[in-house]
Protein backbone atom coordinates (compact mmCIF):
# COMPACT_ATOMS: atom_id res chain seq x y z
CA UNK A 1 -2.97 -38.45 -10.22
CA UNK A 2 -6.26 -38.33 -7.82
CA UNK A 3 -6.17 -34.64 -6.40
CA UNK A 4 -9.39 -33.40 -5.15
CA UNK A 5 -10.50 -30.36 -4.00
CA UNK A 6 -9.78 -30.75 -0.38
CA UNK A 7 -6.61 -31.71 -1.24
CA UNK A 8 -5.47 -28.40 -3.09
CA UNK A 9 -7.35 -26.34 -0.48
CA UNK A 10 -5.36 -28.36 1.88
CA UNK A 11 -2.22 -28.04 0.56
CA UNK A 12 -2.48 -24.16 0.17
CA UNK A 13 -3.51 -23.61 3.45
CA UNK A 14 -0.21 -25.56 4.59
CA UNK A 15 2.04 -23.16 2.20
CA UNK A 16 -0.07 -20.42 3.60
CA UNK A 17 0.58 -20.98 7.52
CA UNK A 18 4.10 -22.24 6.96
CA UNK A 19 2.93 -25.99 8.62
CA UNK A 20 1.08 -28.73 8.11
CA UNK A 21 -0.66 -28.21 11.82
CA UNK A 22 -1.63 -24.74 11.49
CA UNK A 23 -2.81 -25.96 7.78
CA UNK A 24 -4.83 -28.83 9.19
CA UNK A 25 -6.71 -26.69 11.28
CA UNK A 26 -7.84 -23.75 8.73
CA UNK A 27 -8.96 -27.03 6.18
CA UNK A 28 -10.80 -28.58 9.68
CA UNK A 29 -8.90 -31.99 9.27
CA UNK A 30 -6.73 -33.47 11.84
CA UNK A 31 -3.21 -33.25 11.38
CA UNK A 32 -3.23 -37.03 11.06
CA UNK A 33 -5.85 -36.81 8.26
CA UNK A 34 -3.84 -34.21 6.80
CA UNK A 35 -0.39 -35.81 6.70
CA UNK A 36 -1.96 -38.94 5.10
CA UNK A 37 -3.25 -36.76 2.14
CA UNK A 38 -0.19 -34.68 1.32
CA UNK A 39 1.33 -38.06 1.51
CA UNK A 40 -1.18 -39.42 -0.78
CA UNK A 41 -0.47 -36.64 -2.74
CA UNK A 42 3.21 -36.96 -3.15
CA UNK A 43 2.90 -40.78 -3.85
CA UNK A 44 0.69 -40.45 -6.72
CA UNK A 45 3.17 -38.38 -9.03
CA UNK A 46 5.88 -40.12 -6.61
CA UNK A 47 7.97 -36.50 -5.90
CA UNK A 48 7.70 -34.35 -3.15
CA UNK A 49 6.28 -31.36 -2.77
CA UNK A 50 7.21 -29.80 0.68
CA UNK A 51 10.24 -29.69 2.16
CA UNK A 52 10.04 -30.44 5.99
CA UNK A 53 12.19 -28.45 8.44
CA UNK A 54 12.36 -27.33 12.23
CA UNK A 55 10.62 -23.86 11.52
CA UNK A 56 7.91 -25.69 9.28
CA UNK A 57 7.49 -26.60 5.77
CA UNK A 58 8.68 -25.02 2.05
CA UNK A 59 7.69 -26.03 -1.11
CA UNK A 60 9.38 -28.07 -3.43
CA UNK A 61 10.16 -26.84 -7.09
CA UNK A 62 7.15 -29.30 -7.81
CA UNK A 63 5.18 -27.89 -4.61
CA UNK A 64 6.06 -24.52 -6.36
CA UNK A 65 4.50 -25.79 -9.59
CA UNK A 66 1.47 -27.53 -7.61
CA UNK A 67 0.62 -24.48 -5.91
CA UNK A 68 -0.20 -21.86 -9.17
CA UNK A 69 -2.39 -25.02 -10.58
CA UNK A 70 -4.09 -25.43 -7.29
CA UNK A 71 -5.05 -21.41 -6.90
CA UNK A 72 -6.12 -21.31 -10.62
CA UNK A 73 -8.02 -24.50 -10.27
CA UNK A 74 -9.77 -23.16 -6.69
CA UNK A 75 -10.91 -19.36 -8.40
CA UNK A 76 -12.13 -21.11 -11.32
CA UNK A 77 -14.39 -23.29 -8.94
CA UNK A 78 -15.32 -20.74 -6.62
CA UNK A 79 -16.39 -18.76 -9.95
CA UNK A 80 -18.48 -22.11 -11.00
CA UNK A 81 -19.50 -22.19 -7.43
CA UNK A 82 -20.99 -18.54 -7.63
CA UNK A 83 -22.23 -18.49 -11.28
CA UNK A 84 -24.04 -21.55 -9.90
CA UNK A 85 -25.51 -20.45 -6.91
CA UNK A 86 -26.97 -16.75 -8.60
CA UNK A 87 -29.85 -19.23 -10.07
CA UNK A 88 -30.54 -20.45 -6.06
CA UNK A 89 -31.08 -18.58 -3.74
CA UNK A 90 -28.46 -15.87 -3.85
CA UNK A 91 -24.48 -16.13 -4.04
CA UNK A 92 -22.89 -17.62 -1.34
CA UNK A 93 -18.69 -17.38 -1.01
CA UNK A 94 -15.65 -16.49 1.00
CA UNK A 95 -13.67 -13.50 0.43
CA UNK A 96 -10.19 -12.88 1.87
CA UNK A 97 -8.86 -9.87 2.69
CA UNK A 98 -5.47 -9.09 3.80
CA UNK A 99 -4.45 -5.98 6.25
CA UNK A 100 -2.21 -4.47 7.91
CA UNK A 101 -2.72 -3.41 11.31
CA UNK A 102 -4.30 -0.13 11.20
CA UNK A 103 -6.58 -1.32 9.09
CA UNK A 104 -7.65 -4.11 11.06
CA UNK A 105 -8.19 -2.30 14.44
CA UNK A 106 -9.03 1.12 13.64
CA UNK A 107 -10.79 0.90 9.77
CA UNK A 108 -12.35 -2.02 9.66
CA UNK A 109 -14.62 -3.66 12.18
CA UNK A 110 -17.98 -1.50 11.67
CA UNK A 111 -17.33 -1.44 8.02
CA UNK A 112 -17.08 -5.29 7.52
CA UNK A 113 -19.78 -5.71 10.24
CA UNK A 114 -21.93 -3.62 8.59
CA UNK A 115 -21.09 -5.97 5.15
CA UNK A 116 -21.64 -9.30 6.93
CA UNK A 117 -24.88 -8.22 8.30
CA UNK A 118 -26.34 -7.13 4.68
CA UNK A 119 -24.77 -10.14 2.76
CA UNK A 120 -25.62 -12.96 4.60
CA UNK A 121 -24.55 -15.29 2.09
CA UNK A 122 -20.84 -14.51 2.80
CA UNK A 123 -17.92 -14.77 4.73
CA UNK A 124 -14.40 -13.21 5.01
CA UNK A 125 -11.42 -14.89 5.72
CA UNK A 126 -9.63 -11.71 7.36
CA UNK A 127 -5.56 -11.60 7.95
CA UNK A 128 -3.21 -9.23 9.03
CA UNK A 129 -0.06 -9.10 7.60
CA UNK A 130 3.00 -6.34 6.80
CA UNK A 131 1.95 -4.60 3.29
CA UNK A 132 4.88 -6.18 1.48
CA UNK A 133 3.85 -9.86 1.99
CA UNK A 134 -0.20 -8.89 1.22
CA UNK A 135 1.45 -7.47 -1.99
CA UNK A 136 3.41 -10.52 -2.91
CA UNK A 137 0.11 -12.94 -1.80
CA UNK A 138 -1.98 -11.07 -4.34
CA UNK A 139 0.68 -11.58 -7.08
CA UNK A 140 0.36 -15.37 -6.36
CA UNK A 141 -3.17 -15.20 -6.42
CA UNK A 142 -3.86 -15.67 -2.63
CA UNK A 143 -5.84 -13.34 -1.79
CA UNK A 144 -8.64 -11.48 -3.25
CA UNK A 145 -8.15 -8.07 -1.83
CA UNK A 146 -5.29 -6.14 0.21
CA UNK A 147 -4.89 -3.21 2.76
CA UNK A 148 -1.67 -2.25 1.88
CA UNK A 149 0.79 1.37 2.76
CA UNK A 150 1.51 3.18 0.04
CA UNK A 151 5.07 2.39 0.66
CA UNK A 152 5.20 -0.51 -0.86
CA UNK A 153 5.46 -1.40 -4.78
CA UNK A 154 1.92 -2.00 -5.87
CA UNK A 155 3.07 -1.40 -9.66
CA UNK A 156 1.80 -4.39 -10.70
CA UNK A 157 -1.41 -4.26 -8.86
CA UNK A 158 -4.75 -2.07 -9.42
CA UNK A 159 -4.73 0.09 -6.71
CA UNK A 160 -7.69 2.61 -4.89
CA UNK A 161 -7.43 5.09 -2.18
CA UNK A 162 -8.34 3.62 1.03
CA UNK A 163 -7.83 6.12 4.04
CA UNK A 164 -4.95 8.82 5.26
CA UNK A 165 -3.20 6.99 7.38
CA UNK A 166 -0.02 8.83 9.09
CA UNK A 167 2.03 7.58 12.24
CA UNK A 168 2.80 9.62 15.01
CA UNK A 169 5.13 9.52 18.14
CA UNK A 170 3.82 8.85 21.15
CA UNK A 171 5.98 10.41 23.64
CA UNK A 172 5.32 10.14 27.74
CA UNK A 173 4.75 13.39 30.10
CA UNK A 174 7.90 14.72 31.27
CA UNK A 175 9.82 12.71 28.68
CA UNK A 176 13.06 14.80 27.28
CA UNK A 177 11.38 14.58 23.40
CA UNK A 178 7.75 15.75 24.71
CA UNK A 179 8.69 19.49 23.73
CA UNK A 180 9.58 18.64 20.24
CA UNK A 181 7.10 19.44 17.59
CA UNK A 182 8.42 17.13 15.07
CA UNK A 183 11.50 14.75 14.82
CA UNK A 184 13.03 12.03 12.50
CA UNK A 185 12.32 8.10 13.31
CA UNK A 186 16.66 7.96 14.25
CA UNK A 187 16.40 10.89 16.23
CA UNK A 188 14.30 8.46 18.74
CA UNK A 189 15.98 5.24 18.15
CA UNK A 190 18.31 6.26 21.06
CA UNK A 191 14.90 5.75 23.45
CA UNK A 192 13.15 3.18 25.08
CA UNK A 193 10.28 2.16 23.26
CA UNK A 194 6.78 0.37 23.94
CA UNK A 195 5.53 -2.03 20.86
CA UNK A 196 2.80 -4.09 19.41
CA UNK A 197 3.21 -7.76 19.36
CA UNK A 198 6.27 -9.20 17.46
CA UNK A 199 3.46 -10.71 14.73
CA UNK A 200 1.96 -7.16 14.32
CA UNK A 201 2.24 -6.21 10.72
CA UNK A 202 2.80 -2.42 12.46
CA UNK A 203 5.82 -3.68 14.51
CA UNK A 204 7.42 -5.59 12.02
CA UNK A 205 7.75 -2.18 9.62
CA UNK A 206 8.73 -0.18 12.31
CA UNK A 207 11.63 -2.84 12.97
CA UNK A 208 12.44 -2.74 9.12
CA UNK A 209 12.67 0.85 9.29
CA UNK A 210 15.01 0.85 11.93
CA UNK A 211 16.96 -1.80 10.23
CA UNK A 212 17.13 0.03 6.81
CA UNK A 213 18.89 3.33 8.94
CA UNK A 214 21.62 0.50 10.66
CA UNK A 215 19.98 0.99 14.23
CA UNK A 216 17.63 -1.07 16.71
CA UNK A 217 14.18 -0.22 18.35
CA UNK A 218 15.23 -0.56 22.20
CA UNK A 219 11.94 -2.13 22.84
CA UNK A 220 10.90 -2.93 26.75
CA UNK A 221 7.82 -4.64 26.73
CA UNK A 222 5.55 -4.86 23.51
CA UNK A 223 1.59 -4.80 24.23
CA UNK A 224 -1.26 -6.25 23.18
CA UNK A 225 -3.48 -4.13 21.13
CA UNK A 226 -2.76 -0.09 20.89
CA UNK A 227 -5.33 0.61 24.15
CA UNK A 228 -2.59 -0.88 25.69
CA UNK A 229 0.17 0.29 24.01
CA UNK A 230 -0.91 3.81 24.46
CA UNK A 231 -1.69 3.33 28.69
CA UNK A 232 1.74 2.26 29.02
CA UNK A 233 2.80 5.09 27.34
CA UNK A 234 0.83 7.13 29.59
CA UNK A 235 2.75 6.21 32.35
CA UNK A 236 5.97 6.32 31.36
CA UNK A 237 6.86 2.66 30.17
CA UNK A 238 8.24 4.16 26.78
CA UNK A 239 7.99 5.63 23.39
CA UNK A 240 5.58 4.25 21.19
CA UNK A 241 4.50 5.08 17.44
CA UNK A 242 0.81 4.49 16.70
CA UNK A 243 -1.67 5.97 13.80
CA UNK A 244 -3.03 9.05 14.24
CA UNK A 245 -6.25 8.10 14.33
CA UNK A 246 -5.54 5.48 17.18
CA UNK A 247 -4.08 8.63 18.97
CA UNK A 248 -7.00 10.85 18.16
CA UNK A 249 -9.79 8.40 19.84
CA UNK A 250 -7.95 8.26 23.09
CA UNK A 251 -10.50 9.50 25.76
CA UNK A 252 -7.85 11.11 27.97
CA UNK A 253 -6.28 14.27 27.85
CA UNK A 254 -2.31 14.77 28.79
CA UNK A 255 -1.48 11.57 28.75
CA UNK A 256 1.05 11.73 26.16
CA UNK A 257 2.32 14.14 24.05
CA UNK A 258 1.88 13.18 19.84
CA UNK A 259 4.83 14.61 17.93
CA UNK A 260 5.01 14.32 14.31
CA UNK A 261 7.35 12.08 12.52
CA UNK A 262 9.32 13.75 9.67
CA UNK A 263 10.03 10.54 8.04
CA UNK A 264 8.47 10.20 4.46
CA UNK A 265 6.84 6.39 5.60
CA UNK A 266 5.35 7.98 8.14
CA UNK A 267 2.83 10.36 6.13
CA UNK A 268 0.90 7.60 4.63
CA UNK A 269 -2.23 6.42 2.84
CA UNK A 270 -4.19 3.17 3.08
CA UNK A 271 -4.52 1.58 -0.77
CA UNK A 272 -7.11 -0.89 -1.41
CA UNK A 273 -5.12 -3.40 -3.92
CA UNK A 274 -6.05 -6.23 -6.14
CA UNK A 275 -4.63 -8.49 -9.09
CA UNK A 276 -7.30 -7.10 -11.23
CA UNK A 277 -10.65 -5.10 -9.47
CA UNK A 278 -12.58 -6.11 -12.74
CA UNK A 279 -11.58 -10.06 -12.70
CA UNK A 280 -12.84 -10.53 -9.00
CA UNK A 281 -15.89 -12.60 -8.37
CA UNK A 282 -18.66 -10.88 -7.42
CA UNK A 283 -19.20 -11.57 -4.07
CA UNK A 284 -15.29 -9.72 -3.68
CA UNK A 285 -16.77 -6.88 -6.24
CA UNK A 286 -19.51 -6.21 -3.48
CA UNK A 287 -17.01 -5.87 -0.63
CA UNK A 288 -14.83 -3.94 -2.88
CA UNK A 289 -17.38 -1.48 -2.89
CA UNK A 290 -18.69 -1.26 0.53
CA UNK A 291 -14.66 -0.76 1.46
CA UNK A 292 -14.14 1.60 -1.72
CA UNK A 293 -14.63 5.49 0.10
């Protein structure tokens, strides 16, 4: 067996993306470069480790196995790595930190601006995702910190108060809901509706939700970003359900009406999350604190 490693980084970033392309490219090989060495891989314990399908790749029981070495193997060199580099010229390492939308548009960008600019040493490998898979990637040891709703299990995790984070309805001038002062999530479900992106971790729980009461979002056009959500709310496109905060910076006044959502998901808080705060390098320690309030 001849792993290096490339090879595990590799090989993580493929289970990671779901395919060996999108895993190429995050390791800066070329996918032919890449298929050779998972191949390489495979051959020298002669099993497979991913499964190849239409919609991408899976791991193998063996890939399974592969991957908790690999992760173990990869902290425990990025802690050699740092324990290393304190007796240079200061640490140098890659966080990653994994958020859900809110966090990543509204939270984030002055505070990890502000973080890059005083640590020049480091970088952060920064990901949105819905809370429940950042949750399940910290469990597997893929991450080093998480952004995560309080609506999801963190019982296993270490856990730290982040923001106050609740959702509101967005509801157009004129619209037959725009006098309420508060409704339920399936008292709007019979609606048109204006939504993020179908990747945004903020559109996938709002689908869930929907789901979990046996009803559909009737969603007409999904935009990019929530400037854009909210303008085509403005003008009458739809229904929309943003953070408050989003709401609160909008510059214009009557362009929509925000009515509060009664539903329990919907009065939320922002949790900082982590395996262990105390086991994390310290390069992750420092951004723990400059995100801790």
């Amino acid at each position: 067996m001849h792993f290096d490693l490339t090879d595990l980084r590799l090989y993580l970033h493929i289970l990671d993306s779901g395919n060996i392309t999108a895993g190429a490219a995050r390791s800066h090989l070329s996918l032919a470069a890449a298929s050779a060495r998972i191949r390489a891989m495979e051959a020298s314990l002669g099993t497979e480790f991913l499964e190849r399908g239409r919609r991408g790749v899976t791991p193998t029981p063996a890939g399974k196995a592969l991957a908790q070495h690999a992760r173990l193997l990869l902290q425990q060199a990025e802690r050699m790595q740092q324990d290393l580099n304190e007796y240079a010229r200061g640490v140098k390492g890659q966080v990653r930190l994994l958020c859900n939308t809110t966090a990543i548009s509204e939270y984030l960008p002055e505070v990890l601006a502000d973080f890059l600019r005083e640590h020049p040493n480091l970088d952060i490998d920064l990901q949105q995702l819905p809370s429940a898979r950042i949750t399940h990637a910290l469990r597997q040891g893929a991450a080093d910190l998480g952004i995560v709703s309080d609506a999801v299990d963190t019982r296993d995790l270490q856990t730290r108060v982040f923001r106050a984070d609740p959702l509101v309805l967005l509801v157009p001038p004129g619209h037959a809901l725009a006098e309420r002062l508060s409704l339920t999530f399936a008292e709007t479900l019979a609606h048109d509706y204006v939504a993020l992106g179908a990747d945004s971790a903020l559109a996938i729980h709002l689908e869930e939700q929907a789901l979990h009461i046996g009803q559909r979002m009737a969603i007409r056009i999904r935009a990019d970003g929530f400037d854009g959500l909210m303008r085509m709310v403005a003008h009458g496109a739809g229904l929309a359900i943003v953070p408050k905060v989003a709401a609160e910076r909008w510059p214009r006044t009557n362009s929509f009406t925000c009515v509060s959502l009664d539903d329990a998901w919907a009065r939320r808080t922002l949790h900082l999350c982590s395996r262990n705060f105390a086991h994390l390098p310290a390069y992750s320690q420092a951004l723990l604190d400059a995100l801790t309030p």
